[in-house]
Protein backbone atom coordinates (compact mmCIF):
# COMPACT_ATOMS: atom_id res chain seq x y z
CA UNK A 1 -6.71 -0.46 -31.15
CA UNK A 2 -9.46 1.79 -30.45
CA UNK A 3 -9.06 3.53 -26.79
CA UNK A 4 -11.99 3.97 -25.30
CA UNK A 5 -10.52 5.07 -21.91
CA UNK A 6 -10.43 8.74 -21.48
CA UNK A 7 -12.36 9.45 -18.71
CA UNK A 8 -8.92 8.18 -16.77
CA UNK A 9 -6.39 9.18 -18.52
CA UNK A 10 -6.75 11.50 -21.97
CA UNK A 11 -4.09 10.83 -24.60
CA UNK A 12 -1.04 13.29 -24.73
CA UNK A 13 -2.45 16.32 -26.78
CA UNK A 14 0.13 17.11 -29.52
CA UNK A 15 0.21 20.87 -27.75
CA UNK A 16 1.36 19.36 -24.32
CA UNK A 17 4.22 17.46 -26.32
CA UNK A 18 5.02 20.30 -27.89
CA UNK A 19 4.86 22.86 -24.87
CA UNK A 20 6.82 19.87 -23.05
CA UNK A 21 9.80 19.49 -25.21
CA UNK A 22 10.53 23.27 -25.93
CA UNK A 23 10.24 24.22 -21.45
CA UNK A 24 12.71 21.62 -20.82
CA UNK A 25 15.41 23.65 -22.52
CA UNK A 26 14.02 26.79 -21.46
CA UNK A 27 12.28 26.13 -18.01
CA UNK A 28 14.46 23.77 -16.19
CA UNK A 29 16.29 26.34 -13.38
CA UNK A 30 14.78 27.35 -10.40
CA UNK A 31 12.04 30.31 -10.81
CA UNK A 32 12.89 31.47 -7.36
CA UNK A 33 16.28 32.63 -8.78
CA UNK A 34 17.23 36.01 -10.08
CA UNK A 35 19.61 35.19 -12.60
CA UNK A 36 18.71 34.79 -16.13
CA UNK A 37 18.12 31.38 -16.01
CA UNK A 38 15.74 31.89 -13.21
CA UNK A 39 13.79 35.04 -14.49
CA UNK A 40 13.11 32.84 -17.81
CA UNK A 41 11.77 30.15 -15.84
CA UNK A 42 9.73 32.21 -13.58
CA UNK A 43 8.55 33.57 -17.23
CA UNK A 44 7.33 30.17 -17.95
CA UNK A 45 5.54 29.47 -14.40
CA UNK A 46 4.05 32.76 -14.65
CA UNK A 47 2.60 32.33 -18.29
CA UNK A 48 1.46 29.07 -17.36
CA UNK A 49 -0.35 30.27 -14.14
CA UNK A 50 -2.54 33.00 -16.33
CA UNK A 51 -3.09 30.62 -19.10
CA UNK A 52 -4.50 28.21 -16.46
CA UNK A 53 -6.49 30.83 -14.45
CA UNK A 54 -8.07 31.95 -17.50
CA UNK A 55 -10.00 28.46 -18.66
CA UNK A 56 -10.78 28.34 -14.72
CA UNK A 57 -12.00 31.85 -15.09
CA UNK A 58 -10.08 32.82 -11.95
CA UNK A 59 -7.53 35.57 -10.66
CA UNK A 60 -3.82 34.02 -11.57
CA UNK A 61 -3.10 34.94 -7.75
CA UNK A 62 -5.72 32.40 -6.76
CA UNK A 63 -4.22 29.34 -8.71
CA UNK A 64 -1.47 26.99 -7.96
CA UNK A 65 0.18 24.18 -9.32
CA UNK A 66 0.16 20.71 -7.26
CA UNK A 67 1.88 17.51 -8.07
CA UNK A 68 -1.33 15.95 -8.53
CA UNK A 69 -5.34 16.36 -8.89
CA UNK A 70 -5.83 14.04 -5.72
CA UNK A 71 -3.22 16.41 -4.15
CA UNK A 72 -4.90 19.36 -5.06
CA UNK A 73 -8.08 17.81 -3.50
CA UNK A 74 -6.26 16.85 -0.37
CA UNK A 75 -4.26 20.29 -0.23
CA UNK A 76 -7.90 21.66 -0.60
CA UNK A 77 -10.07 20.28 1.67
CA UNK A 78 -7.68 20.28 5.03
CA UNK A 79 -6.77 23.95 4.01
CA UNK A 80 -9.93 25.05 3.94
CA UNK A 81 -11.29 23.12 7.12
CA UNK A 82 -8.68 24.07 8.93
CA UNK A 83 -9.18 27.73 7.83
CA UNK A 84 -12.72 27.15 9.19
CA UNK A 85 -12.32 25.72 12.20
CA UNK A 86 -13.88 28.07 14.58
CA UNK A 87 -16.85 27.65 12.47
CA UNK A 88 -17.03 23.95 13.25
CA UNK A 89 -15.92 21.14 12.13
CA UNK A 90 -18.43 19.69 9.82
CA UNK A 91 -17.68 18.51 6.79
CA UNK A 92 -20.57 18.46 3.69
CA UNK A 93 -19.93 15.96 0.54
CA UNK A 94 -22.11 14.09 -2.51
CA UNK A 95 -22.13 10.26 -2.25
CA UNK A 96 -20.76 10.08 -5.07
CA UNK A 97 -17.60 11.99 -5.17
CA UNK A 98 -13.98 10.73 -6.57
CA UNK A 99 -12.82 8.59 -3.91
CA UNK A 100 -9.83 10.95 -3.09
CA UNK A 101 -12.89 13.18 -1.77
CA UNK A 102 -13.95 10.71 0.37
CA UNK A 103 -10.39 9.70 1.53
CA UNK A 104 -9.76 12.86 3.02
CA UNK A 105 -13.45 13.30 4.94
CA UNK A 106 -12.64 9.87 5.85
CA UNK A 107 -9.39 11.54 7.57
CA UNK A 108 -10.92 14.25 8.16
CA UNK A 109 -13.85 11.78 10.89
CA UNK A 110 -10.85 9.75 12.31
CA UNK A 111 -9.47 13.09 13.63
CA UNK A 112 -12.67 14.32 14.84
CA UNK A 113 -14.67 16.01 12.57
CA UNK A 114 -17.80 15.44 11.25
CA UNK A 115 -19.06 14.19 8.02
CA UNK A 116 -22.51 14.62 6.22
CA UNK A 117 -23.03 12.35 2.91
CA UNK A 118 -25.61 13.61 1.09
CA UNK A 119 -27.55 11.24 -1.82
CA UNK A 120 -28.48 10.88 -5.44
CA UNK A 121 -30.93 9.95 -7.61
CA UNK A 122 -31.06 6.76 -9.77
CA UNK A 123 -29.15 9.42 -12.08
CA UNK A 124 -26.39 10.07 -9.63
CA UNK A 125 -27.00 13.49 -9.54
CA UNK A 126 -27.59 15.59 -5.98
CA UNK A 127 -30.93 17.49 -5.41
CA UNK A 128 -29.95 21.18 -4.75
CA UNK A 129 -32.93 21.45 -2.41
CA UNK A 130 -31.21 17.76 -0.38
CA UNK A 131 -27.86 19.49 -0.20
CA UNK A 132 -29.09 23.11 0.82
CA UNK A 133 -30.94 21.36 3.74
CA UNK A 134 -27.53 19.84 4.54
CA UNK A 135 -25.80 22.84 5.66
CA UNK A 136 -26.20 24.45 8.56
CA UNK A 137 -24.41 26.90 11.16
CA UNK A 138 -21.36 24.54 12.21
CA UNK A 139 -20.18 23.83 8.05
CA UNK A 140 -17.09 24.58 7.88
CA UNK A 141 -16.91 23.21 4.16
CA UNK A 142 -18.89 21.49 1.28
CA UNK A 143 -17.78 19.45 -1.48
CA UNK A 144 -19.37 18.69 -5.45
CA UNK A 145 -17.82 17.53 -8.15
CA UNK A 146 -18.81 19.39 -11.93
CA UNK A 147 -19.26 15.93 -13.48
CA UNK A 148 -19.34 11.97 -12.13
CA UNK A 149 -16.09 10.09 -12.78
CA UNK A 150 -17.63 6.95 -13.25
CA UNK A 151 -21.10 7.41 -15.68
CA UNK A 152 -20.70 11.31 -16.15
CA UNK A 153 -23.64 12.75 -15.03
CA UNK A 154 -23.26 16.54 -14.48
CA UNK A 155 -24.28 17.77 -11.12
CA UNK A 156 -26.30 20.86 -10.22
CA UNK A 157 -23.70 23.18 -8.96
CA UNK A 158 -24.85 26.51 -10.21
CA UNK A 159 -27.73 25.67 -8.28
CA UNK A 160 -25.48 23.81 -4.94
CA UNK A 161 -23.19 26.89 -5.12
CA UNK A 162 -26.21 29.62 -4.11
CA UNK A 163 -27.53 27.50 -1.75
CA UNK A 164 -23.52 27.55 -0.10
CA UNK A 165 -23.43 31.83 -0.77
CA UNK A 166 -26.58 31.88 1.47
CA UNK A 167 -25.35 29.77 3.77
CA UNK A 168 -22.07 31.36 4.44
CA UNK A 169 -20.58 28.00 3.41
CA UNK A 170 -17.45 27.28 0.72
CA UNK A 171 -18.22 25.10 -1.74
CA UNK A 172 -14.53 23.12 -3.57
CA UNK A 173 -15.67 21.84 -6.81
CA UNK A 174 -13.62 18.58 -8.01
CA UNK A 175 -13.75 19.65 -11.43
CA UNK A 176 -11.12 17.19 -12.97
CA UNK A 177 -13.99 15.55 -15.54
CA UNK A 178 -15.60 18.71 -17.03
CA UNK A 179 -12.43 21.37 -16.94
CA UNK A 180 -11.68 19.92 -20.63
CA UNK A 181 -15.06 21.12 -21.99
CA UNK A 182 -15.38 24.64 -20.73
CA UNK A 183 -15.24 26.50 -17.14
CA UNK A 184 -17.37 25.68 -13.97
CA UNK A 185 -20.87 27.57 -13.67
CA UNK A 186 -21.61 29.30 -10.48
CA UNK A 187 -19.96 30.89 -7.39
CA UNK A 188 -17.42 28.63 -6.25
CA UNK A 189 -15.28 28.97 -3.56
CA UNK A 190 -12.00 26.25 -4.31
CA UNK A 191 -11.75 24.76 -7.41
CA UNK A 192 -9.43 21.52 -8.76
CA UNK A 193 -8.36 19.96 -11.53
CA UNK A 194 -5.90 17.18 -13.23
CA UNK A 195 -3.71 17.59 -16.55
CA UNK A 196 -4.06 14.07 -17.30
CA UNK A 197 -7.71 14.36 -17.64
CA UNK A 198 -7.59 17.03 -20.60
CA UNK A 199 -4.53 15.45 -22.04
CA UNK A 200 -1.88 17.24 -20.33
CA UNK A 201 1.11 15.30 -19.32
CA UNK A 202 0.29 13.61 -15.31
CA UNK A 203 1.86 14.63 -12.42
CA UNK A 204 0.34 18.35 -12.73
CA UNK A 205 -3.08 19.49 -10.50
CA UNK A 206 -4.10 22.50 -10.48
CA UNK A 207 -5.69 24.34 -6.81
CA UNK A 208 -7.82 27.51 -7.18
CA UNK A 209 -8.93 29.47 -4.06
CA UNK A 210 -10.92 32.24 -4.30
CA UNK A 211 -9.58 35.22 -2.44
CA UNK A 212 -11.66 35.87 0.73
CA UNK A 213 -12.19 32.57 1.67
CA UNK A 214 -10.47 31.51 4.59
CA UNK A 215 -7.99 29.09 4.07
CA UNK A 216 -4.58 27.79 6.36
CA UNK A 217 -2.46 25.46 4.21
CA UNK A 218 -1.50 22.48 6.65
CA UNK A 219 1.61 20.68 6.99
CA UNK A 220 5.60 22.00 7.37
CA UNK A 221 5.45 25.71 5.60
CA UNK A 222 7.23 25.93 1.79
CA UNK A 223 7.69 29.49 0.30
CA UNK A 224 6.43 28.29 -3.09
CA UNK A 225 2.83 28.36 -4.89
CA UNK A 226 1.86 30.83 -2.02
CA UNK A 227 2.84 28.24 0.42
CA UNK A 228 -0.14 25.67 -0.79
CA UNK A 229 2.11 23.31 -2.53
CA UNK A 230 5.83 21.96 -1.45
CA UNK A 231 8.31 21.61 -3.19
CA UNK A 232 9.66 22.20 -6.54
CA UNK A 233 7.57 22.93 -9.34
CA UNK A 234 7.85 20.96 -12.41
CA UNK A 235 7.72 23.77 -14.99
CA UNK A 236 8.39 21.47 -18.52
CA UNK A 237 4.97 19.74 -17.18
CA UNK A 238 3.14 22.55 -15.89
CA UNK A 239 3.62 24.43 -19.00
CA UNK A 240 2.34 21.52 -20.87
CA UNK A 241 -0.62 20.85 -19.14
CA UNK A 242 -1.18 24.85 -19.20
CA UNK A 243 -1.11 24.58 -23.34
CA UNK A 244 -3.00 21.78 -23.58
CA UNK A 245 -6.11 22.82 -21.31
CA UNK A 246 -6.55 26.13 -24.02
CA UNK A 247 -5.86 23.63 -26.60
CA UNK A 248 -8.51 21.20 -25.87
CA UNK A 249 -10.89 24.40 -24.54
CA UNK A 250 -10.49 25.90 -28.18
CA UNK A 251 -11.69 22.38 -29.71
CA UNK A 252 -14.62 21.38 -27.10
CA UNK A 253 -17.53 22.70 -28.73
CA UNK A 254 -16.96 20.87 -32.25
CA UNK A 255 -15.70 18.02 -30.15
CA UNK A 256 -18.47 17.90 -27.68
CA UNK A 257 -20.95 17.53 -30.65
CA UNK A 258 -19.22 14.82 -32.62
CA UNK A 259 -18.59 12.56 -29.23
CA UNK A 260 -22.34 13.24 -27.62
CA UNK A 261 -23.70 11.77 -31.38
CA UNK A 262 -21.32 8.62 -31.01
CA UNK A 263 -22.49 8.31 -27.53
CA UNK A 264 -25.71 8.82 -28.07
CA UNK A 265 -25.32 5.89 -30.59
CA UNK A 266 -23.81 3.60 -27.74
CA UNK A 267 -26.74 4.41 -25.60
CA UNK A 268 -29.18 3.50 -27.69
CA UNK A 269 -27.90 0.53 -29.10
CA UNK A 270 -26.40 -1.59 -26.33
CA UNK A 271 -29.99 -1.96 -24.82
CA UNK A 272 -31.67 -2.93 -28.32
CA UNK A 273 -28.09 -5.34 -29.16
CA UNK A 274 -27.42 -6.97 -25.61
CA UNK A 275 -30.52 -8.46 -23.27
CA UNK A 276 -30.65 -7.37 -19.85
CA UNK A 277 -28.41 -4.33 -19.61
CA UNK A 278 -29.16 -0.97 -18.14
CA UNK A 279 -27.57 2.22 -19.12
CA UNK A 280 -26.33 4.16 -16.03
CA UNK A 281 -26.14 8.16 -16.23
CA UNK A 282 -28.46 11.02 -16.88
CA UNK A 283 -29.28 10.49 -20.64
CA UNK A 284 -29.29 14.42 -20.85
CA UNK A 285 -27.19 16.42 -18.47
CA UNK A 286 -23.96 14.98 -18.85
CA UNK A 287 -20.28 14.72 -20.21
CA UNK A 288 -20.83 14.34 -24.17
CA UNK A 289 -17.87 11.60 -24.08
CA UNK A 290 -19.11 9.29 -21.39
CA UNK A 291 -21.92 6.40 -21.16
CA UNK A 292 -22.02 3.25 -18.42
CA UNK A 293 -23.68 0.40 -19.23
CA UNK A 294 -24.41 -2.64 -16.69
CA UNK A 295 -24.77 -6.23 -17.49
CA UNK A 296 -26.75 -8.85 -16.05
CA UNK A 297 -25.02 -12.15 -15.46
CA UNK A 298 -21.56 -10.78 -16.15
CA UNK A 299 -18.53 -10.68 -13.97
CA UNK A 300 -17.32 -7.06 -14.91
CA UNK A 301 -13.57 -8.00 -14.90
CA UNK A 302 -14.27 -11.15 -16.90
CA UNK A 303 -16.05 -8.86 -19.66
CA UNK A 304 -13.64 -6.32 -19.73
CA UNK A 305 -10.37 -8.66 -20.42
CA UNK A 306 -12.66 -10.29 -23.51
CA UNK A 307 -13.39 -6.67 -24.66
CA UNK A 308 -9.16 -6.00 -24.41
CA UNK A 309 -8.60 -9.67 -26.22
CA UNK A 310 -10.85 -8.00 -29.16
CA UNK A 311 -9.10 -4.81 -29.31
CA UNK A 312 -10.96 -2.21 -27.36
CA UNK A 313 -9.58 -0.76 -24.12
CA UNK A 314 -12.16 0.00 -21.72
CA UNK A 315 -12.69 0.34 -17.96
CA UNK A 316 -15.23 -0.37 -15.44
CA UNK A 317 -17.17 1.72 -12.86
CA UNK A 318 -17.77 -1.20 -10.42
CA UNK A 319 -15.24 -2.67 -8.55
CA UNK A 320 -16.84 -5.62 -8.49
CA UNK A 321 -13.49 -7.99 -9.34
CA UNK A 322 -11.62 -10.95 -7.68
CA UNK A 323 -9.13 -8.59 -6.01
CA UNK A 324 -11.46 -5.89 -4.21
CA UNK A 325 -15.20 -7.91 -3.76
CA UNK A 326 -16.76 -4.91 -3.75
CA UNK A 327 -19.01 -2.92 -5.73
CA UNK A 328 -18.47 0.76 -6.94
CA UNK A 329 -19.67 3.25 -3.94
CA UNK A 330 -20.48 5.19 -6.83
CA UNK A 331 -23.13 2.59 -8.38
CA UNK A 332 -24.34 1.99 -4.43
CA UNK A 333 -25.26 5.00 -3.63
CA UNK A 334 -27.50 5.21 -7.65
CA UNK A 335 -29.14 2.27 -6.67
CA UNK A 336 -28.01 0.17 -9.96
CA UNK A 337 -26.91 -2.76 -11.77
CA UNK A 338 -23.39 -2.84 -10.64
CA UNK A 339 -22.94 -6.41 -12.77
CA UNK A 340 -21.00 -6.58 -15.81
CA UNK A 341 -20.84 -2.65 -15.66
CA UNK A 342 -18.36 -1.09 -18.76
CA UNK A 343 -17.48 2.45 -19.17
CA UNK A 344 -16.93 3.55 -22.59
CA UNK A 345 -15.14 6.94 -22.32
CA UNK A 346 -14.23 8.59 -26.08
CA UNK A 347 -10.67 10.35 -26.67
CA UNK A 348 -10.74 14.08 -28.99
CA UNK A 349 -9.83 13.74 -32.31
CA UNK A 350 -6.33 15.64 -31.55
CA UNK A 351 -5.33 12.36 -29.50
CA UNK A 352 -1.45 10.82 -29.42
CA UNK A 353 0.43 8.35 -28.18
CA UNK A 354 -1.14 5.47 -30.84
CA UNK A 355 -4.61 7.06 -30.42
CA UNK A 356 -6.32 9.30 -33.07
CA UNK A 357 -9.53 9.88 -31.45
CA UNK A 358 -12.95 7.62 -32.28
CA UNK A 359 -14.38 7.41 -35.43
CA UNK A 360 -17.75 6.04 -36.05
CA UNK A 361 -16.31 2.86 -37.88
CA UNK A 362 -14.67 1.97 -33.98
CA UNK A 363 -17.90 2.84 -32.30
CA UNK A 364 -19.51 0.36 -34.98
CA UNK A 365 -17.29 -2.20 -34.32
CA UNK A 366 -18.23 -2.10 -30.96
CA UNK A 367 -21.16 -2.73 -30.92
CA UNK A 368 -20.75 -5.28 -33.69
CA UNK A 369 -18.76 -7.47 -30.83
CA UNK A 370 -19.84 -6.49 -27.86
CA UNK A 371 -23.39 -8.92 -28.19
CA UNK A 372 -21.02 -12.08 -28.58
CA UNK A 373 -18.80 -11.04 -26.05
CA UNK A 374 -21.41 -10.68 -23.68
CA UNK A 375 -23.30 -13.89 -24.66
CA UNK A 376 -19.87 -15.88 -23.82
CA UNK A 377 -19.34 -14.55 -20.81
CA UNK A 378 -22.86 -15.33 -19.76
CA UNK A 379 -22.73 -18.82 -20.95
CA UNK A 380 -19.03 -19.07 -18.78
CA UNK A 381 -20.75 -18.73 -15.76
CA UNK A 382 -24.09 -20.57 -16.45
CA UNK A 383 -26.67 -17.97 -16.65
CA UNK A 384 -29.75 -18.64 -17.79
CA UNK A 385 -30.39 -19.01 -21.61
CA UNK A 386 -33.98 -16.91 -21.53
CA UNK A 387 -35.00 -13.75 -18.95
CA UNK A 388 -38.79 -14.65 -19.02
CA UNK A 389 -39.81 -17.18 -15.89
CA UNK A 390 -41.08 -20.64 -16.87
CA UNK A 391 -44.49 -21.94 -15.78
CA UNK A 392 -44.83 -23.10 -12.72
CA UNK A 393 -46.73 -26.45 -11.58
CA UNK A 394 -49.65 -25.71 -8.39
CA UNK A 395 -46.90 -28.93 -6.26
CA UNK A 396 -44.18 -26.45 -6.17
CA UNK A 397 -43.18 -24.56 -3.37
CA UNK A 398 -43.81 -21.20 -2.70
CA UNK A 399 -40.77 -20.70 -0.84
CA UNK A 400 -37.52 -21.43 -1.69
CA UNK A 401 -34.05 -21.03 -0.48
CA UNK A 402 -30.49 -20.50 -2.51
CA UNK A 403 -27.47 -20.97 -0.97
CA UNK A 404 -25.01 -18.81 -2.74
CA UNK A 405 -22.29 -18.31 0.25
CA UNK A 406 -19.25 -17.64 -0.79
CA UNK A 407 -20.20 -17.18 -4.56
CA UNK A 408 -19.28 -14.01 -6.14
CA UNK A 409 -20.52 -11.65 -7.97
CA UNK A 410 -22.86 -12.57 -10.47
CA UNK A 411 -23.55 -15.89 -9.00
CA UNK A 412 -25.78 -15.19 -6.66
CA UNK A 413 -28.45 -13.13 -9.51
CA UNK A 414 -27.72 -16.31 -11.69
CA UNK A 415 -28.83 -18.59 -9.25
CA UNK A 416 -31.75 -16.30 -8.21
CA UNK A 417 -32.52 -15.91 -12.61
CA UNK A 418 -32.45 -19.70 -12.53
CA UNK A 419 -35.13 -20.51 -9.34
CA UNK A 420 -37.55 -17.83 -9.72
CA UNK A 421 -39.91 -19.51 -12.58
CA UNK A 422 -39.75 -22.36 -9.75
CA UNK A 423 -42.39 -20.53 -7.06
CA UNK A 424 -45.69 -19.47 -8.18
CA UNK A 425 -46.82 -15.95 -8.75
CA UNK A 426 -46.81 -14.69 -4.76
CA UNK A 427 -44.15 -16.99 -3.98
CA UNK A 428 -40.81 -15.71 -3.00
CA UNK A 429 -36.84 -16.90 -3.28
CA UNK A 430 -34.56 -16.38 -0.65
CA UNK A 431 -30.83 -15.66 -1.72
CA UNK A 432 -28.25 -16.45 0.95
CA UNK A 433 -25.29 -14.59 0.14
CA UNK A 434 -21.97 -12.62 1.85
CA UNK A 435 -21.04 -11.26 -1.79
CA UNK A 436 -21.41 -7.21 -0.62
CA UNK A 437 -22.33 -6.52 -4.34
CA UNK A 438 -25.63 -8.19 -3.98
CA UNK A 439 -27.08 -5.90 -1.93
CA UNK A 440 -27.13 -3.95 -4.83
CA UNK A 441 -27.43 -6.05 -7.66
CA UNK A 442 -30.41 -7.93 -6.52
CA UNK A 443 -32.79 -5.18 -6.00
CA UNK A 444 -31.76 -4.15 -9.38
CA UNK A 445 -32.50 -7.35 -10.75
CA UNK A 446 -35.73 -7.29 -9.61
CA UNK A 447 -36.25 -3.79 -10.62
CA UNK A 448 -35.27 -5.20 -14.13
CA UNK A 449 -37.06 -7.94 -14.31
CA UNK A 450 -40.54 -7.04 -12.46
CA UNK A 451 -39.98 -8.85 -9.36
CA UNK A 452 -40.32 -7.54 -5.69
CA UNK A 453 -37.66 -7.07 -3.53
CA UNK A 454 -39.43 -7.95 -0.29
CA UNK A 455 -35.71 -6.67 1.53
CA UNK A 456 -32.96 -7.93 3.79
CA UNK A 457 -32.43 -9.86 7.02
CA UNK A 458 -29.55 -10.87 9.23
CA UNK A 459 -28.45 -14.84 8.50
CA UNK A 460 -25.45 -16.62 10.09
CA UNK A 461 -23.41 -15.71 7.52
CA UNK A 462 -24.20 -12.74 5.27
CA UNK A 463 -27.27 -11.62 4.61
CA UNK A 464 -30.33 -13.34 3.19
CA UNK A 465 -32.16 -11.39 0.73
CA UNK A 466 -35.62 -11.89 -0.14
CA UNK A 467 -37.48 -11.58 -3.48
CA UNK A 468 -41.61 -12.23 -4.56
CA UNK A 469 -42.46 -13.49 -8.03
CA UNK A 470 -45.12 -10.77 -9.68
CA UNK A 471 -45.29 -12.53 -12.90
């Protein structure tokens, strides 16, 4: 069963099984010790810790371990801000970090600080020029991720990280996505990371501070990782996630040109295969394993169960489903489709755990499915069987009005797909809906289909959204 997840969770590299099962014979007493049993385990930690601070390309004094990437974030940010705080108390992030990001500078605004979102393009990436204009005197810290979590667009920080040096301003780069495929450019200030994202065991972050940069850990002090990090560390894991980020480092470049070419396959076919989709992501400056794709007329959750049922494990970038109602902030703030929206994300070749990386026959197969799968799903909810607007007769309306309260996501495009060959050319439709994803999804629908999106207004319930036939 081809896993096409990796992008959350990388398969077990046969090096972190390896490191794993030899350190818990010889790393399982406490490194703080100074008996022999101790010293060997501090050997361990301390191997580990330069192994690791060499793919960061950092001083091994400057790393720690953490129990997790989101800790590491979390251990990062208030450290940092707190270290800060005579500086002031504003806080600088993309709109489209991980959501642990945003967690803590949502914390971070409940307890009185400021926060300053700045945006993307359609591409998801951050104009240097957008974020240098951000900072200012009273930023006490700024945040970028390397590489998006959700359609793997690579972000500018070479560029983001001068703009912070001139500004006197840290920059913490979430760099959980990209650590796999070689070491962050530029001259950041905090750095973090996950082992479960380059196929090191989970349960193991990794927190890099650069010395200089002023930093107070918060919370109840611990004597261990420099005080950054409670409690005790797991040394069978760290040691494995330690081997298996050189591993994977040592086989990135092959790797990264093998997976771009299958991905590169993905992007252009889906579009020429399946009607109606668009292709999230800068085509160019991105993670070689990674492509989005968004559907019209699909119910993301709906598509990716069918997808499971025919053997391919997948995962979505919107949140679009039953449970949450919601679309992906990620897709928001890009401005697209969030309908129907897939992320394919290829394992390495050196994969475990029932996975043995993607071959070309799995990325055929694919795409050899993927068109039906679609099509049913499409047909399950009643979309409409052609994208092109019928002909109108001079007696119909010009106006018209659907009522798609308390339809979800994709109902209320369907019904919109459905009416709009109903109004002459000038006319417009008026969607009724309190579905938060269309907001987004129908101004991409009309971006997709050449319609206008004349914009929003207030209704009883919801909003109403308005949209002008061009053709």
């Amino acid at each position: 069963m081809p896993y096409f997840d990796a992008a959350s969770a990388a398969p077990l590299h046969p090096v972190a099984r390896q490191a794993l099962q030899a350190s818990l014979d010889e790393g399982w007493a406490d490194p703080a010790r100074l008996h022999r049993e101790g010293r060997r385990a501090r050997l361990l930690l301390d191997a580990a810790r330069e192994a690791a601070a060499e793919a960061v390309e950092c001083r091994p004094d400057e790393l720690v371990f953490t129990p997790s990437g989101t800790q590491a974030i979390h251990t990062g940010i208030s450290g940092a801000l707190a270290g800060r705080r005579r500086v002031g108390r504003r806080l600088v992030v993309s709109s489209v970090e991980h959501s642990a990001v945003l967690h803590a500078a949502a914390a971070w605004e409940a307890a009185g600080g400021s926060v300053t979102e700045v945006g993307v393009d359609r591409y998801g990436a951050v104009s240097p020029d957008a974020y240098a204009a951000e900072l200012g005197t009273t930023t006490a810290l700024a945040c970028l991720q390397s590489a998006n979590h959700e359609v793997g667009t690579e972000q500018p920080v070479r560029e983001v990280a001068e703009a912070c040096r001139a500004a006197g301003v840290p920059l913490l780069v979430d760099a959980a996505q990209s650590l796999a495929w070689g070491p962050v450019d530029g001259h950041w200030s905090l750095l973090t990371g996950s082992a479960h994202k380059w196929g090191g065991p989970a349960g193991v972050g990794l927190l890099a501070v650069r010395k200089g940069v002023r930093f107070a850990p918060q919370g109840p002090a611990d004597e261990r990782e420099s005080g950054r990090s409670a409690g005790f560390e797991n040394i069978p894991a760290i040691v494995a996630a330690a081997a298996s980020l050189r591993a994977v480092r040592a086989e990135a470049a092959d790797e990264a040109v093998r997976l771009r070419a299958l991905v590169d396959r993905i992007r252009a076919r889906v579009p020429e295969l399946v009607p109606d989709v668009e292709v999230v992501g800068d085509p160019v400056r991105r993670l070689p394993h990674v492509v989005t794709f968004s559907c019209l007329y699909v119910d993301g959750e709906t598509l990716l169960h069918e997808l499971d049922r025919a053997g391919f494990s997948v995962s979505s970038g919107s949140s679009c489903t039953s449970s949450t109602l919601i679309p992906s902030h990620v897709l928001r703030a890009m401005g697209v489709l969030s309908e129907g929206n897939v992320r394919v994300s290829l394992p390495s070749s050196s994969g475990t755990s029932g996975t043995s990386g993607t071959s070309e026959e799995d990325v055929d197969r694919f795409l050899e499915v993927l068109p039906g799968l679609v099509a049913g799903v499409r047909e399950r909810f009643g979309a409409p069987a052609t994208t092109s607007a019928s002909a109108v007769s001079p007696e119909v309306s010009e106006s018209l009005v659907v009522d798609a309260l308390g339809r979800r996501c994709p109902i209320p495009v369907i019904e919109l797909a459905k009416v709009i060959g109903d109004v002459p050319v000038g006319g417009t439709v008026t969607v009724l809906s309190d579905d938060e994803a269309a907001r987004l999804d129908i101004p991409a629908w009309c971006g997709m289909r050449g319609q206008e999106y004349v914009g929003e207004r207030g209704a009883e319930r919801g909003a109403a959204y308005v949209v002008r036939r061009l053709r």
